[in-house]
N, C-alpha and C. Protein backbone atom coordinates (compact mmCIF):
# COMPACT_ATOMS: atom_id res chain seq x y z
N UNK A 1 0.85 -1.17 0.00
CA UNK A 1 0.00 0.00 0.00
C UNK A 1 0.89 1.24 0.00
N UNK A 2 0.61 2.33 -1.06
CA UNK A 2 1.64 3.25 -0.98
C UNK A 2 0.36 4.17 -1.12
N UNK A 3 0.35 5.43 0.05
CA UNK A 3 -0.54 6.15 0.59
C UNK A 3 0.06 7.54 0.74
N UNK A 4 -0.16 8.35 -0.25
CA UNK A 4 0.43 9.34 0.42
C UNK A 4 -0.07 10.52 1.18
N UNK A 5 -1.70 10.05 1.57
CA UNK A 5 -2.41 11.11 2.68
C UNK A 5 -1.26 11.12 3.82
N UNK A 6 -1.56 12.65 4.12
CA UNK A 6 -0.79 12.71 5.55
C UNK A 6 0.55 13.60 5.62
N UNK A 7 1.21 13.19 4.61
CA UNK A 7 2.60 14.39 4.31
C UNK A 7 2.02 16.23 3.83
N UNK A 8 3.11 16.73 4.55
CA UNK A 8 2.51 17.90 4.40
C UNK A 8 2.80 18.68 3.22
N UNK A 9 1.83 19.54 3.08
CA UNK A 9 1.77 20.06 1.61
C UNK A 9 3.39 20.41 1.19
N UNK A 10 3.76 20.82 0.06
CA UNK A 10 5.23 21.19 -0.70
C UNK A 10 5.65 19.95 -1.41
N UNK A 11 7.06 20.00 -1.30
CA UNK A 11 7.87 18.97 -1.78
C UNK A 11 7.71 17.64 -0.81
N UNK A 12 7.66 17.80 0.45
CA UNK A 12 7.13 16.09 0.70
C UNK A 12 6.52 15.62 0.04
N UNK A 13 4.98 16.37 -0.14
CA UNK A 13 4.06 15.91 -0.96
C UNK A 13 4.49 15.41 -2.40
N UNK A 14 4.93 16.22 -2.83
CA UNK A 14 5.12 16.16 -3.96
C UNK A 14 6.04 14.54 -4.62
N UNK A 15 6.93 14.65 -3.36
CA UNK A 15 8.07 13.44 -3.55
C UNK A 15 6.73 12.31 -3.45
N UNK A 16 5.90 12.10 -2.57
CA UNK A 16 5.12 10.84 -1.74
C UNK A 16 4.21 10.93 -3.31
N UNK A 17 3.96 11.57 -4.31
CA UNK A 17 3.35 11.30 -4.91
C UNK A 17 4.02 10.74 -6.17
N UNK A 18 5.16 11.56 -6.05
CA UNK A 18 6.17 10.79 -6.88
C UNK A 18 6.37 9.13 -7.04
N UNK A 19 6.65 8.88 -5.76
CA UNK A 19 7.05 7.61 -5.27
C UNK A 19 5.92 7.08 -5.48
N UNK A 20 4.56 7.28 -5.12
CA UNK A 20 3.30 6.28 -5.71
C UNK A 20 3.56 6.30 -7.17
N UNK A 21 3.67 7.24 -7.73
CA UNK A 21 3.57 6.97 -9.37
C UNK A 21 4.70 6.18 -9.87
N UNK A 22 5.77 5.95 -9.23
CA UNK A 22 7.10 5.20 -9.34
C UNK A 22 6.53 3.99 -9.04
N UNK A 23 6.04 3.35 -7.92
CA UNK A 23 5.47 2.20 -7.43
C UNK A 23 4.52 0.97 -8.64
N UNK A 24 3.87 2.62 -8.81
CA UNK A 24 2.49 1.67 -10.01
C UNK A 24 3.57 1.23 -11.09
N UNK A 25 4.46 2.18 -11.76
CA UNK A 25 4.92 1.99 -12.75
C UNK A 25 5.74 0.68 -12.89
N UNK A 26 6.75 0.64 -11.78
CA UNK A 26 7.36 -0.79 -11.52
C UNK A 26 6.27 -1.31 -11.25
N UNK A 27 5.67 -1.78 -10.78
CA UNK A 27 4.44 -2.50 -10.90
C UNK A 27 3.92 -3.45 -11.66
N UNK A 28 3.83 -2.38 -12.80
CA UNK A 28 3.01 -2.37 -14.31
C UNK A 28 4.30 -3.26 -15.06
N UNK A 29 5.78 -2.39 -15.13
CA UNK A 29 6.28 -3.00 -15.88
C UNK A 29 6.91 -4.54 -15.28
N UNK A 30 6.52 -4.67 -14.16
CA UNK A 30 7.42 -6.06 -13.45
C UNK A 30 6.12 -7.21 -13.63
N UNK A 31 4.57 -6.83 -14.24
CA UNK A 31 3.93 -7.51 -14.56
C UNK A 31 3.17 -7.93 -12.66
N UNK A 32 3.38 -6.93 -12.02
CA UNK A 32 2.66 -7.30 -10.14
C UNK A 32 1.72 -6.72 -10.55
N UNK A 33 0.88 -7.17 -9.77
CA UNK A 33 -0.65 -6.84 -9.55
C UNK A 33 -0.59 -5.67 -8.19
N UNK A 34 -1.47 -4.43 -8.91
CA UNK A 34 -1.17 -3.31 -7.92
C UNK A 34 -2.28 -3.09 -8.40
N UNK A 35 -3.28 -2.59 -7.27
CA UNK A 35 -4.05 -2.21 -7.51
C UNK A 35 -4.34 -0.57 -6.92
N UNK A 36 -5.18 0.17 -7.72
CA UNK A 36 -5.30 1.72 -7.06
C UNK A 36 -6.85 1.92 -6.68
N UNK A 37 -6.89 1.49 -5.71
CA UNK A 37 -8.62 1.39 -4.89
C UNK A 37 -8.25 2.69 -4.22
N UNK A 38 -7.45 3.26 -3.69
CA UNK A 38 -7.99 4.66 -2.65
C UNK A 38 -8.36 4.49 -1.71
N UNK A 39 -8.67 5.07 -0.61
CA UNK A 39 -9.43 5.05 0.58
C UNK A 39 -10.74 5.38 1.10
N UNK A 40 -11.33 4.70 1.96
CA UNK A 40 -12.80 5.68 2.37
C UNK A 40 -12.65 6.04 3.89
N UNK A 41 -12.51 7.13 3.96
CA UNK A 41 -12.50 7.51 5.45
C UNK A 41 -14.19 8.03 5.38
N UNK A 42 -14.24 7.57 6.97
CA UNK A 42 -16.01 7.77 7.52
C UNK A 42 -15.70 8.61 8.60
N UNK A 43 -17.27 9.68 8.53
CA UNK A 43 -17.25 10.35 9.78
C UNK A 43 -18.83 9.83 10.51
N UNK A 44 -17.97 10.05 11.90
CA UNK A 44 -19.37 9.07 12.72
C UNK A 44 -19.70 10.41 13.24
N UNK A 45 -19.18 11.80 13.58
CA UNK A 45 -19.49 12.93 14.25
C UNK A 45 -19.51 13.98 13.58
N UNK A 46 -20.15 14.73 13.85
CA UNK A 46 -19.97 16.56 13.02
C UNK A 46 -18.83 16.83 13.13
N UNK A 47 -17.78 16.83 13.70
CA UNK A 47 -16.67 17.31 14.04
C UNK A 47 -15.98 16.46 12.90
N UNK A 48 -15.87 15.86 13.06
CA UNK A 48 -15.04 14.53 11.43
C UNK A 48 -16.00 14.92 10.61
N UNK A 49 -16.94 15.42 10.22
CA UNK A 49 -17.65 15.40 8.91
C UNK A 49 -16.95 16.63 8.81
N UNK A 50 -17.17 17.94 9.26
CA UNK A 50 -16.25 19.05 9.25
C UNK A 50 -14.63 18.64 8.63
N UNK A 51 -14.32 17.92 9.45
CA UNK A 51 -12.97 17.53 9.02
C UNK A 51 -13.15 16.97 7.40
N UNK A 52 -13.90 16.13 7.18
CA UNK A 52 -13.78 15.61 5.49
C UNK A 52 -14.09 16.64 4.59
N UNK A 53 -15.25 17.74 4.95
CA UNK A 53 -15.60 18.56 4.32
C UNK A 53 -13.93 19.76 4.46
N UNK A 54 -13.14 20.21 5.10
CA UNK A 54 -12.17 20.55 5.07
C UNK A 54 -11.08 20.58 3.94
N UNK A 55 -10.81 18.70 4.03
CA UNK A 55 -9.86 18.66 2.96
C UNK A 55 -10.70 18.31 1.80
N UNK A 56 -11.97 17.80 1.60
CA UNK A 56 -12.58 17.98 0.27
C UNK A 56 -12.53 19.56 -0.62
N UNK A 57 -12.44 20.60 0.31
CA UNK A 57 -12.63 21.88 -0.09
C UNK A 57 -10.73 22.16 -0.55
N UNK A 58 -9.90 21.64 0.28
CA UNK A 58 -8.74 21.83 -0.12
C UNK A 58 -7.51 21.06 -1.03
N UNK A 59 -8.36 19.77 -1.40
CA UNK A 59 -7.49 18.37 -2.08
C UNK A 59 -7.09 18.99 -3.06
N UNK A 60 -8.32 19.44 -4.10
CA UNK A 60 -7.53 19.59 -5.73
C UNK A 60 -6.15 20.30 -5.84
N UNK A 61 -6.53 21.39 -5.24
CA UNK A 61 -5.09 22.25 -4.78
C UNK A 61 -3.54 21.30 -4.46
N UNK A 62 -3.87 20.29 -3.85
CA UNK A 62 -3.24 19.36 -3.33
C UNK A 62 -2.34 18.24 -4.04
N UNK A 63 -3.53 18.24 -5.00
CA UNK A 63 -3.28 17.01 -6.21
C UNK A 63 -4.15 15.73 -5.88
N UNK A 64 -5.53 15.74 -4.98
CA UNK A 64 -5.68 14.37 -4.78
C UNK A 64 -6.94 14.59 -5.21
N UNK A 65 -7.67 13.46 -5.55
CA UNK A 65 -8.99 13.44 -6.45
C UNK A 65 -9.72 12.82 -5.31
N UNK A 66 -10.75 13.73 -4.78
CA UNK A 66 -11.45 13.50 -3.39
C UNK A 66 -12.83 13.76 -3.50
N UNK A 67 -13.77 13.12 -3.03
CA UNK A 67 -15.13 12.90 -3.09
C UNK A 67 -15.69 12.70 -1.78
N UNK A 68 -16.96 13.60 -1.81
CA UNK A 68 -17.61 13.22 -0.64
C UNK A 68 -18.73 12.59 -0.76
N UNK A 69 -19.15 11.02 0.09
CA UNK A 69 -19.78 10.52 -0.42
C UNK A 69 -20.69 10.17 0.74
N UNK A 70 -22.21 10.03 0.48
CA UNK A 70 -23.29 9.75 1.94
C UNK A 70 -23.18 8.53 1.82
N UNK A 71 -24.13 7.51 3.04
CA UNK A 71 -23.69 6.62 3.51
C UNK A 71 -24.21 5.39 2.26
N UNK A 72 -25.12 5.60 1.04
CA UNK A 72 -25.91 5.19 0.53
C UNK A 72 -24.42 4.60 -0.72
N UNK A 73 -23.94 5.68 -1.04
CA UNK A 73 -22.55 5.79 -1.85
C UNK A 73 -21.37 4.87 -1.51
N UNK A 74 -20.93 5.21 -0.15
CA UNK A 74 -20.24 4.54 0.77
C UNK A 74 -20.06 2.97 0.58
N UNK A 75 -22.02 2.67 0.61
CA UNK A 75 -21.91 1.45 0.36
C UNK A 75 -21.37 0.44 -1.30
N UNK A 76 -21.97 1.42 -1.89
CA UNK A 76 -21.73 1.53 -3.32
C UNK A 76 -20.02 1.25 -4.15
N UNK A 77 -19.27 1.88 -3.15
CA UNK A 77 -18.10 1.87 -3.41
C UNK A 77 -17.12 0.30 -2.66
N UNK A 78 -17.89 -0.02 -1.19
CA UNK A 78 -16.83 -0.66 -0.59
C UNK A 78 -18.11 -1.49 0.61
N UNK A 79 -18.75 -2.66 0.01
CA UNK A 79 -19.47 -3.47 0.96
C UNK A 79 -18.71 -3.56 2.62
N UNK A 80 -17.73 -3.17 2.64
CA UNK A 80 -17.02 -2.90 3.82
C UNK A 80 -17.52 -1.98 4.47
N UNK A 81 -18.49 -1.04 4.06
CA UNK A 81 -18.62 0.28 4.34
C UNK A 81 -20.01 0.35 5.64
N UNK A 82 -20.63 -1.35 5.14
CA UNK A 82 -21.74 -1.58 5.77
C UNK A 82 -21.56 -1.60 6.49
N UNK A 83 -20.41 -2.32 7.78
CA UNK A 83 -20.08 -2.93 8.99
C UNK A 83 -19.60 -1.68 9.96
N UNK A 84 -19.52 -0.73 9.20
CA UNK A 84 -19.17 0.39 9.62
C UNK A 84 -20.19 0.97 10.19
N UNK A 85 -21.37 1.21 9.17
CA UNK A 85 -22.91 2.06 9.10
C UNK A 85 -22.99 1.82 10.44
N UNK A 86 -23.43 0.03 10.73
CA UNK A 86 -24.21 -0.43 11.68
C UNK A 86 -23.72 0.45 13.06
């Protein structure tokens, strides 16, 4: 898993995204199975929904392709998402 939420904006960033796109590429050409699923972070409180709504408002800037999605979506994307709901 090569993740690069979390490094802070500039050239960290920039390198951590580097290095994912380096990753897939060996990847691709070494014939490994890599897959690029992404993440779903959930908010169970206003305070974390605030928080997703945060960096949804600030990703593109960022470089990351971010979506906010209700719980109906959620499921849609990742049957994992159910065990969560409950």
């Amino acid at each position: 898993m090569v993740w690069p939420v979390g490094q802070p904006t500039g050239e960290l960033h920039k390198l951590a995204l580097r290095s994912r796109q380096a990753w897939l590429a060996v990847a691709r050409e070494a014939g490994v199975w890599a897959r690029e699923c992404g993440s779903i972070h959930l908010a169970h409180r206003d305070d974390e929904w605030t928080v997703l709504q945060e960096f949804h408002a600030t990703a593109p800037a960022l470089g990351y392709d971010c979506s906010l999605l209700n719980p109906d979506q959620v499921l849609e994307h990742s049957p994992a998402g159910a065990r969560a709901l409950i």
